[in-house]
N, C-alpha and C. Protein backbone atom coordinates (compact mmCIF):
# COMPACT_ATOMS: atom_id res chain seq x y z
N UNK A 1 4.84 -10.15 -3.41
CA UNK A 1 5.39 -9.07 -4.19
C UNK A 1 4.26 -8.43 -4.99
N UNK A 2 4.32 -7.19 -4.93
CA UNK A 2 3.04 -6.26 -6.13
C UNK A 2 4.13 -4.75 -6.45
N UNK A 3 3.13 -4.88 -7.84
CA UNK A 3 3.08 -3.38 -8.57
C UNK A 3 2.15 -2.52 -8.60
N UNK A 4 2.39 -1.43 -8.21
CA UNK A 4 1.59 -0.50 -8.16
C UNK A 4 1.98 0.40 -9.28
N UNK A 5 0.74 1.42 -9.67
CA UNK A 5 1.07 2.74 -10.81
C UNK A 5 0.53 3.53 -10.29
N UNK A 6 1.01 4.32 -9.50
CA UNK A 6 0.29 5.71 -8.90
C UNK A 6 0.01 6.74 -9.82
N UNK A 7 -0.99 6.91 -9.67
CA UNK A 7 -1.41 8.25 -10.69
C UNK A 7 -1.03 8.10 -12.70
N UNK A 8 -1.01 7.09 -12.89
CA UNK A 8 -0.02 6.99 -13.57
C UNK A 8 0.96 7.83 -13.99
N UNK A 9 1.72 7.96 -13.00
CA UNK A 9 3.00 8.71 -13.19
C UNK A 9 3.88 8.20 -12.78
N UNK A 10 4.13 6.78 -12.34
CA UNK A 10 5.37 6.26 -11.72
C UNK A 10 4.88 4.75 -11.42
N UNK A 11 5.59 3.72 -11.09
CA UNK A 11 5.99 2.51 -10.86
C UNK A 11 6.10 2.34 -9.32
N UNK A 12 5.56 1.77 -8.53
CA UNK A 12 6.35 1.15 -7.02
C UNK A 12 6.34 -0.17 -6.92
N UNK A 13 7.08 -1.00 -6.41
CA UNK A 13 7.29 -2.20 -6.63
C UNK A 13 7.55 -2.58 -4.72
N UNK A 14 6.61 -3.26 -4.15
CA UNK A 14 6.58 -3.90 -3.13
C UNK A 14 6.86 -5.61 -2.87
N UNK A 15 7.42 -5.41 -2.06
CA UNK A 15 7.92 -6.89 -1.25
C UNK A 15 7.18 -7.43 0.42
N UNK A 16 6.28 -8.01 0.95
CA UNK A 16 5.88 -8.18 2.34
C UNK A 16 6.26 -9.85 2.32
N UNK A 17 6.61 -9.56 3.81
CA UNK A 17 7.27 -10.76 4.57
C UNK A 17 6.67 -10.81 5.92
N UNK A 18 5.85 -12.33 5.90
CA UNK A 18 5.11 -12.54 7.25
C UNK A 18 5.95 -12.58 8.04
N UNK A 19 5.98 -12.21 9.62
CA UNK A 19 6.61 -12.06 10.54
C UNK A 19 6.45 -13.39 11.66
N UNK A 20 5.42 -14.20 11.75
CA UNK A 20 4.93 -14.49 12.52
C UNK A 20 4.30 -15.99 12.08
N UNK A 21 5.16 -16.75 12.29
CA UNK A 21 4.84 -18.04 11.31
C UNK A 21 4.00 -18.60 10.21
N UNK A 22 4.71 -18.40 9.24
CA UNK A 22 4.50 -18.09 7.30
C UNK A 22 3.47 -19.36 7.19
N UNK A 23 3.85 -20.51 8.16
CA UNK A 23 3.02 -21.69 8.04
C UNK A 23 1.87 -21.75 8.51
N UNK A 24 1.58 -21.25 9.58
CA UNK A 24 0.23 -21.32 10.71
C UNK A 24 -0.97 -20.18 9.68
N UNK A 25 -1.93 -20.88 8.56
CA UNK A 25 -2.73 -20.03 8.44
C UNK A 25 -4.06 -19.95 8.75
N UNK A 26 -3.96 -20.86 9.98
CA UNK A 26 -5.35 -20.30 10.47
C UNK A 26 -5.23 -19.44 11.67
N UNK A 27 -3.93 -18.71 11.99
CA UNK A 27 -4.04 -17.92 12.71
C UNK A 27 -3.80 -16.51 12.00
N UNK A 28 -3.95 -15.34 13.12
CA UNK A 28 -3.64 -14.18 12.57
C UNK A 28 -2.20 -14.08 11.92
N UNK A 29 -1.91 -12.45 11.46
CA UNK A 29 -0.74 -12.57 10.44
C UNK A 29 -0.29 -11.21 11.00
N UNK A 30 0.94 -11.02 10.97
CA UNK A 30 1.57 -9.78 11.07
C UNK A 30 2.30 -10.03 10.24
N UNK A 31 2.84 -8.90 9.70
CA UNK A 31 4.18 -9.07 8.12
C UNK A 31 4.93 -7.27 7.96
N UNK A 32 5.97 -7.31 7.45
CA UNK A 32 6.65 -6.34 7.31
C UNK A 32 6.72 -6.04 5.79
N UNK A 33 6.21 -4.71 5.03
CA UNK A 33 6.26 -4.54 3.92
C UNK A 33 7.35 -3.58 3.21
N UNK A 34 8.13 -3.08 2.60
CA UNK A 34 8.92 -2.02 2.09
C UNK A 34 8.77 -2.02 0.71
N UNK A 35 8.47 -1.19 0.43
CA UNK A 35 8.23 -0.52 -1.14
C UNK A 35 9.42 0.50 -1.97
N UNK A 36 9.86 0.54 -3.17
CA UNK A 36 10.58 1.26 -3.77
C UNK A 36 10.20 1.71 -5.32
N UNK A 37 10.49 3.02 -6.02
CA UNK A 37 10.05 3.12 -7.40
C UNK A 37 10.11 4.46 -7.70
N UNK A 38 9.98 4.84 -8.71
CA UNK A 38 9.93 5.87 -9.33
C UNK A 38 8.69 6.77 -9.85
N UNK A 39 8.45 7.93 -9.25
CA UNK A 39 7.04 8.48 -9.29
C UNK A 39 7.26 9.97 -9.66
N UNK A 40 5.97 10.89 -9.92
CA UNK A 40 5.83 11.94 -9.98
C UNK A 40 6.69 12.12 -12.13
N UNK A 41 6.63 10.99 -13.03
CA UNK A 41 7.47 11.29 -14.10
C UNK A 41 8.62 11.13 -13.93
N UNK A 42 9.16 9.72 -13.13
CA UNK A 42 10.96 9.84 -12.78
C UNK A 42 11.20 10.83 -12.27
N UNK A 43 10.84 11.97 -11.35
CA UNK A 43 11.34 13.34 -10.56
C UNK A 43 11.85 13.14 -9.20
N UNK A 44 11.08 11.49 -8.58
CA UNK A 44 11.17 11.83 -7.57
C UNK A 44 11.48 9.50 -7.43
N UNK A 45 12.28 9.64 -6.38
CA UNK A 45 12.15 8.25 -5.62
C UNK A 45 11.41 7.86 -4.11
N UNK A 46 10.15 7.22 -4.86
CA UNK A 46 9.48 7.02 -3.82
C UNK A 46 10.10 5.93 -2.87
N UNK A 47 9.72 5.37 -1.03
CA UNK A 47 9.86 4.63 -0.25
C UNK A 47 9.55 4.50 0.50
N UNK A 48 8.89 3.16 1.11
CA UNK A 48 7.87 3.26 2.16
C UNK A 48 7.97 2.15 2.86
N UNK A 49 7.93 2.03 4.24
CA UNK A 49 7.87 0.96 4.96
C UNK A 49 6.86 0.51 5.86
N UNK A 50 5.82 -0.42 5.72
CA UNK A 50 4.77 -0.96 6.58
C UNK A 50 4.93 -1.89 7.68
N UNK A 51 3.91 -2.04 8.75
CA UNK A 51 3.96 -2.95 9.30
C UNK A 51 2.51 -3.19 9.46
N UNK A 52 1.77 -4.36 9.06
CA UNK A 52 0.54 -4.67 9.09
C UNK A 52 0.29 -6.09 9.65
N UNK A 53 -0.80 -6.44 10.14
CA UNK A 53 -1.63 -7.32 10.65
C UNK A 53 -2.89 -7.60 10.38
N UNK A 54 -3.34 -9.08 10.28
CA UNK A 54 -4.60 -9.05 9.75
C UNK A 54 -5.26 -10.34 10.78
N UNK A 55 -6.66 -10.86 10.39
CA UNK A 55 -7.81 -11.49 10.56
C UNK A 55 -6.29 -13.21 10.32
N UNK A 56 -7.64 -14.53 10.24
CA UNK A 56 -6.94 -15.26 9.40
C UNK A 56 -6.81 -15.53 8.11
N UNK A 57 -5.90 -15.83 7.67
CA UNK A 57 -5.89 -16.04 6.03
C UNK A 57 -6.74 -16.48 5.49
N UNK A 58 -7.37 -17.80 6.05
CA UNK A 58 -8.19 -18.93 5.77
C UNK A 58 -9.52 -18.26 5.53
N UNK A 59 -9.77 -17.18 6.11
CA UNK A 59 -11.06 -16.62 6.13
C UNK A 59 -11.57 -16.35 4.66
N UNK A 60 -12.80 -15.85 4.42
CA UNK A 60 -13.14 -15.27 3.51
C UNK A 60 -13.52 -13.66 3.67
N UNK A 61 -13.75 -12.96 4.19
CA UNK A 61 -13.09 -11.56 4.83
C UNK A 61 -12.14 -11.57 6.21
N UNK A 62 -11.55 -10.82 5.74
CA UNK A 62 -10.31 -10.79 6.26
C UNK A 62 -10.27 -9.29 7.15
N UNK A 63 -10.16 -9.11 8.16
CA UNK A 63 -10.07 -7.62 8.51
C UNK A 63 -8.68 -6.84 8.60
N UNK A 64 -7.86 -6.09 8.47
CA UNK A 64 -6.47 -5.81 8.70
C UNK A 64 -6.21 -4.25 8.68
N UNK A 65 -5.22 -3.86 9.37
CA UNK A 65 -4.79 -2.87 9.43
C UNK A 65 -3.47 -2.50 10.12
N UNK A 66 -2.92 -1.68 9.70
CA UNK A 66 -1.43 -1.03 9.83
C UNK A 66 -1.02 0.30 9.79
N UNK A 67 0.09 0.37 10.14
CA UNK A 67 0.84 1.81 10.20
C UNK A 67 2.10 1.99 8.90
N UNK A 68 2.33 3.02 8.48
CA UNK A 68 2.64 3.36 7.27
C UNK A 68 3.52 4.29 7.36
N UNK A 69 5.04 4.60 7.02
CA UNK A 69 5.80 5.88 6.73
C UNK A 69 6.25 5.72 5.04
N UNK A 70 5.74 6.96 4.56
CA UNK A 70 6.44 7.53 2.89
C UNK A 70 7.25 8.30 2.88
N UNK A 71 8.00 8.30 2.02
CA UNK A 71 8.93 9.47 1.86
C UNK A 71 9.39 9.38 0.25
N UNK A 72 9.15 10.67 -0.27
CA UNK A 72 9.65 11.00 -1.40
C UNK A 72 10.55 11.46 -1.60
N UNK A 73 11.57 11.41 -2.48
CA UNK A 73 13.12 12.24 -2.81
C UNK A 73 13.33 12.97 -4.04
N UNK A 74 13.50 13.78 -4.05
CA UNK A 74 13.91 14.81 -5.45
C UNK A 74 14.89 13.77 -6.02
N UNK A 75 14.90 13.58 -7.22
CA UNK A 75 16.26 13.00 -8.08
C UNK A 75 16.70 14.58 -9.19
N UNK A 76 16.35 15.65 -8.89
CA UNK A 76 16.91 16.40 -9.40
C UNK A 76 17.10 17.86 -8.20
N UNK A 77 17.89 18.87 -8.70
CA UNK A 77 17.59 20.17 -7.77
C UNK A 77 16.45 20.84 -7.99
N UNK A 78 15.58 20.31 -8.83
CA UNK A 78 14.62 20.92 -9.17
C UNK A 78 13.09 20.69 -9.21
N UNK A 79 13.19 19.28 -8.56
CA UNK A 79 12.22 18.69 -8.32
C UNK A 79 12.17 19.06 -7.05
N UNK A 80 10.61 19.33 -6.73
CA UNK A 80 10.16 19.19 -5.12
C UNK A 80 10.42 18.79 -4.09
N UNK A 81 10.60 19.20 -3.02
CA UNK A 81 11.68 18.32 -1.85
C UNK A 81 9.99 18.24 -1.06
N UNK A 82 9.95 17.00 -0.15
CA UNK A 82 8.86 16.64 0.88
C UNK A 82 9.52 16.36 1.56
N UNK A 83 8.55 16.18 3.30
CA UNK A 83 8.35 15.55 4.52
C UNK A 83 8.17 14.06 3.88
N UNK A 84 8.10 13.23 4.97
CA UNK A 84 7.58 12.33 5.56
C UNK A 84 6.26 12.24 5.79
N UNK A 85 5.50 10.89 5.45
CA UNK A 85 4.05 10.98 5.45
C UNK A 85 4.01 9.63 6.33
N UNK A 86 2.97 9.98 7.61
CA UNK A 86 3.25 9.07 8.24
C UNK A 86 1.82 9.07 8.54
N UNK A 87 1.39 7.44 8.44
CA UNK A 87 -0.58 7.25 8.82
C UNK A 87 -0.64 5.85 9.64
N UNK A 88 -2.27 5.78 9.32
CA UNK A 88 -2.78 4.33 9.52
C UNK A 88 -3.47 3.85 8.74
N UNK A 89 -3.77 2.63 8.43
CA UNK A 89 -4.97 2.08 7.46
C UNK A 89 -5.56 1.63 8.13
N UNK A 90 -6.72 0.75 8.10
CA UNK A 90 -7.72 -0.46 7.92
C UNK A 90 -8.13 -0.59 6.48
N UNK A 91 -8.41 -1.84 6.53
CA UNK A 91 -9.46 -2.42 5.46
C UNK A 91 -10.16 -3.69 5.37
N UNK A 92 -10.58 -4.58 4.50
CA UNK A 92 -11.37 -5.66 4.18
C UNK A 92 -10.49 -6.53 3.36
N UNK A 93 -10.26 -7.19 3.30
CA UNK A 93 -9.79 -8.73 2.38
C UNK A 93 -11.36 -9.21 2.10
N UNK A 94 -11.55 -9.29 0.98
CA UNK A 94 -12.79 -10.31 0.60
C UNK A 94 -12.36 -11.30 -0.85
N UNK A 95 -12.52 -12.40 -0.50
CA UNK A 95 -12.05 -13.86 -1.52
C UNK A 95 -11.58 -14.90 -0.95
N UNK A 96 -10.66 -15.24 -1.43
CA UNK A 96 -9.82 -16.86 -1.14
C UNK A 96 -8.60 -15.97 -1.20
N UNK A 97 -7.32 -17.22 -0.55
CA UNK A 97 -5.91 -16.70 -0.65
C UNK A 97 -5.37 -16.57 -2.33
N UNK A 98 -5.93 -16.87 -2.78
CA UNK A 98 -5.36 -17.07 -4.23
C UNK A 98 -5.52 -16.18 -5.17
N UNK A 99 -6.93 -15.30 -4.52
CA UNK A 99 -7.34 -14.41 -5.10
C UNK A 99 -8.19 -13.55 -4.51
N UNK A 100 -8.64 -12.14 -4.94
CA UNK A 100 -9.68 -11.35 -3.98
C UNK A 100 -9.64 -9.63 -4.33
N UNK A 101 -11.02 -9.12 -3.67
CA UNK A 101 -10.47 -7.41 -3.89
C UNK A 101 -10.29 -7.34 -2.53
N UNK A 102 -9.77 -5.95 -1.80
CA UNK A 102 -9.53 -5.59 -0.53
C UNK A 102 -10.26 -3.90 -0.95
N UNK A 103 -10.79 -3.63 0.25
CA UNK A 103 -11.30 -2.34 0.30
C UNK A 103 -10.49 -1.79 1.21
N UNK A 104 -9.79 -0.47 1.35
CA UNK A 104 -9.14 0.01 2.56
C UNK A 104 -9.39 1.70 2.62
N UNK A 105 -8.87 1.91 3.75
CA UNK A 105 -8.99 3.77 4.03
C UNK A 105 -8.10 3.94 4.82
N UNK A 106 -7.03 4.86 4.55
CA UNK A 106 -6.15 4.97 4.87
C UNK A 106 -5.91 6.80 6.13
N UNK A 107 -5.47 7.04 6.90
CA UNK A 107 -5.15 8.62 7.33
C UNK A 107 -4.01 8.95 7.72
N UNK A 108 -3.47 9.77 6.90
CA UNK A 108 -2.04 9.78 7.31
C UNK A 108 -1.79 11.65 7.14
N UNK A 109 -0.95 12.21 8.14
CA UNK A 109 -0.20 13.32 7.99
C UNK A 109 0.73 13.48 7.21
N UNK A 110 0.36 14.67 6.08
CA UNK A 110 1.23 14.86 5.43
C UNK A 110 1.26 16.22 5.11
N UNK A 111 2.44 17.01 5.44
CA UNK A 111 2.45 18.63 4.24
C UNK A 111 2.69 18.35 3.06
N UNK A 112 1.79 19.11 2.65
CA UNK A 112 1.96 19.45 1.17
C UNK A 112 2.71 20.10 1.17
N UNK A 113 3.61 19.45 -0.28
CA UNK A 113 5.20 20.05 -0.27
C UNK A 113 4.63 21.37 -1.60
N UNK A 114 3.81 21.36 -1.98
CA UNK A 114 3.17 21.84 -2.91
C UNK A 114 2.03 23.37 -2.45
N UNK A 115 1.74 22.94 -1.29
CA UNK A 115 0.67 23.96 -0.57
C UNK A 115 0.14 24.06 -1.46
N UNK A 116 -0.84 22.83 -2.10
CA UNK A 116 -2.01 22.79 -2.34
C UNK A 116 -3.12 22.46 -1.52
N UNK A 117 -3.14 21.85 0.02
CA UNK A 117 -4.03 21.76 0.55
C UNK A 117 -3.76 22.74 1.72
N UNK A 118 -5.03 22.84 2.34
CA UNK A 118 -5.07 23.96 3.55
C UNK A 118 -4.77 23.20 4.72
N UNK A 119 -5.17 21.41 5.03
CA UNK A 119 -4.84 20.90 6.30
C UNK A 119 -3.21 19.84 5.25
N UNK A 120 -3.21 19.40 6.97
CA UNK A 120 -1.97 18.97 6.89
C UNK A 120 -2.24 17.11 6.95
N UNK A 121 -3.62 16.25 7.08
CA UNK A 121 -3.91 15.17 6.90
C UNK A 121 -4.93 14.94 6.19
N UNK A 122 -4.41 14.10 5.42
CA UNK A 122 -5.50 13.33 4.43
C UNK A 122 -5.86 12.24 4.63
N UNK A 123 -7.09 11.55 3.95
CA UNK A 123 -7.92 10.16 3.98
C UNK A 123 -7.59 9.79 2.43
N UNK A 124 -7.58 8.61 2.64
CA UNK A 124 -7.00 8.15 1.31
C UNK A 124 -7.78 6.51 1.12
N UNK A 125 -8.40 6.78 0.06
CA UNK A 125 -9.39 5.62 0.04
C UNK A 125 -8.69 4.46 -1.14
N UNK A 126 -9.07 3.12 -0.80
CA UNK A 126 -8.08 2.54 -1.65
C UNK A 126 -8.78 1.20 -2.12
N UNK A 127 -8.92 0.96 -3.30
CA UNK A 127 -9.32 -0.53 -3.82
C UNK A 127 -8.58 -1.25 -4.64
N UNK A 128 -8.08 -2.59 -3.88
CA UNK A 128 -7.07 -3.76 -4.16
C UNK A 128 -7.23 -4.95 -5.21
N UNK A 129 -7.30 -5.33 -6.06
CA UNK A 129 -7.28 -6.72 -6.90
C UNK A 129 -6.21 -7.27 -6.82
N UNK A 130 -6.33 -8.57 -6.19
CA UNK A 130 -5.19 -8.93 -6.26
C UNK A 130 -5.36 -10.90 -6.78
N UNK A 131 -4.16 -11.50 -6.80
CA UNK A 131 -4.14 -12.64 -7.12
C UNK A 131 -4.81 -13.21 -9.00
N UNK A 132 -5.33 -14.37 -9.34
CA UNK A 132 -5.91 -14.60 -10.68
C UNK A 132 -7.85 -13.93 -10.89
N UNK A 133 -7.53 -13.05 -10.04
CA UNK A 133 -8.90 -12.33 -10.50
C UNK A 133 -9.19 -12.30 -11.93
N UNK A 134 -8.06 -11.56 -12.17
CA UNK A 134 -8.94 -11.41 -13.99
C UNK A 134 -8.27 -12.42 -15.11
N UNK A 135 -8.10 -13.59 -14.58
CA UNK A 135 -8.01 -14.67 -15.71
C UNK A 135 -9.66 -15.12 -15.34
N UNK A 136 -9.78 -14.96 -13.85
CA UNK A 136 -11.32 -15.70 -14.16
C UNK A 136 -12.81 -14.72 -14.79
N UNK A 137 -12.27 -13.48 -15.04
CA UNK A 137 -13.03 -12.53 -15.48
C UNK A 137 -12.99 -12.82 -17.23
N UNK A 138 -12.03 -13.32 -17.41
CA UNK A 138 -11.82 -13.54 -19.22
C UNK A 138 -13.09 -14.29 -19.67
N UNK A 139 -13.15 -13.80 -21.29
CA UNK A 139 -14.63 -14.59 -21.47
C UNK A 139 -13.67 -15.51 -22.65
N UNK A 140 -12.36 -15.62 -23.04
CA UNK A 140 -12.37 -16.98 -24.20
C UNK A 140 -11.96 -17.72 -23.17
């Protein structure tokens, strides 16, 4: 389970579930992710569903990558209506299971519901902390 704060303007709250025996970790991993939350200032309900695969757990880099659909929802008539944003990632796992950063880059099609950009796909670069990283960063 993780939290995310996009932009800080909203909350998403994710859930992933290995697909592919939760026990076996010295083999590879496939898992199913779905995300839900509130973004854009409460305007809009974000939701997203992954399916990703990686390296083995056990490793200390980890390689992985997946496919990705978003979709945002107006919670008012007056908020912005969007498409569907649909990509791929890769990235890096580097640490232990317990803890680690991940580097990733993401490309996914999306209109701007906004026509602020001139193309219709973006790259989306992304850096992960995850697990007791920063209890071991504390200095008392």
């Amino acid at each position: 389970m993780g939290i995310r704060i996009p932009t800080l303007s909203g909350v998403i709250g994710s859930y992933k579930r290995r697909l592919d025996g939760p026990t076996n970790r010295d083999a590879h991993a496939t898992a199913i992710m779905v995300g839900a939350g509130l973004v854009n200032f409460a305007q809009h309900v974000h939701g997203e569903i992954t399916l990703i695969t990686s390296g083995r757990e056990s490793a200390q880099l980890v390689p992985y990558g997946g496919l990705r659909v978003i979709q945002i929802l107006p919670l008012s008539s007056s908020a912005v209506h969007d498409t569907p944003a649909v990509g791929a990632f890769t990235g890096l796992k580097m640490g232990g299971r317990t803890s680690g950063l991940s580097a990733e880059v993401g490309v996914f099609y999306d209109r701007s519901a906004l026509n602020l950009r001139r193309g219709n796909w973006i790259v989306v670069p992304s850096i992960a902390i995850h697990g007791n990283v920063f209890s071991r960063l504390a200095l008392w």
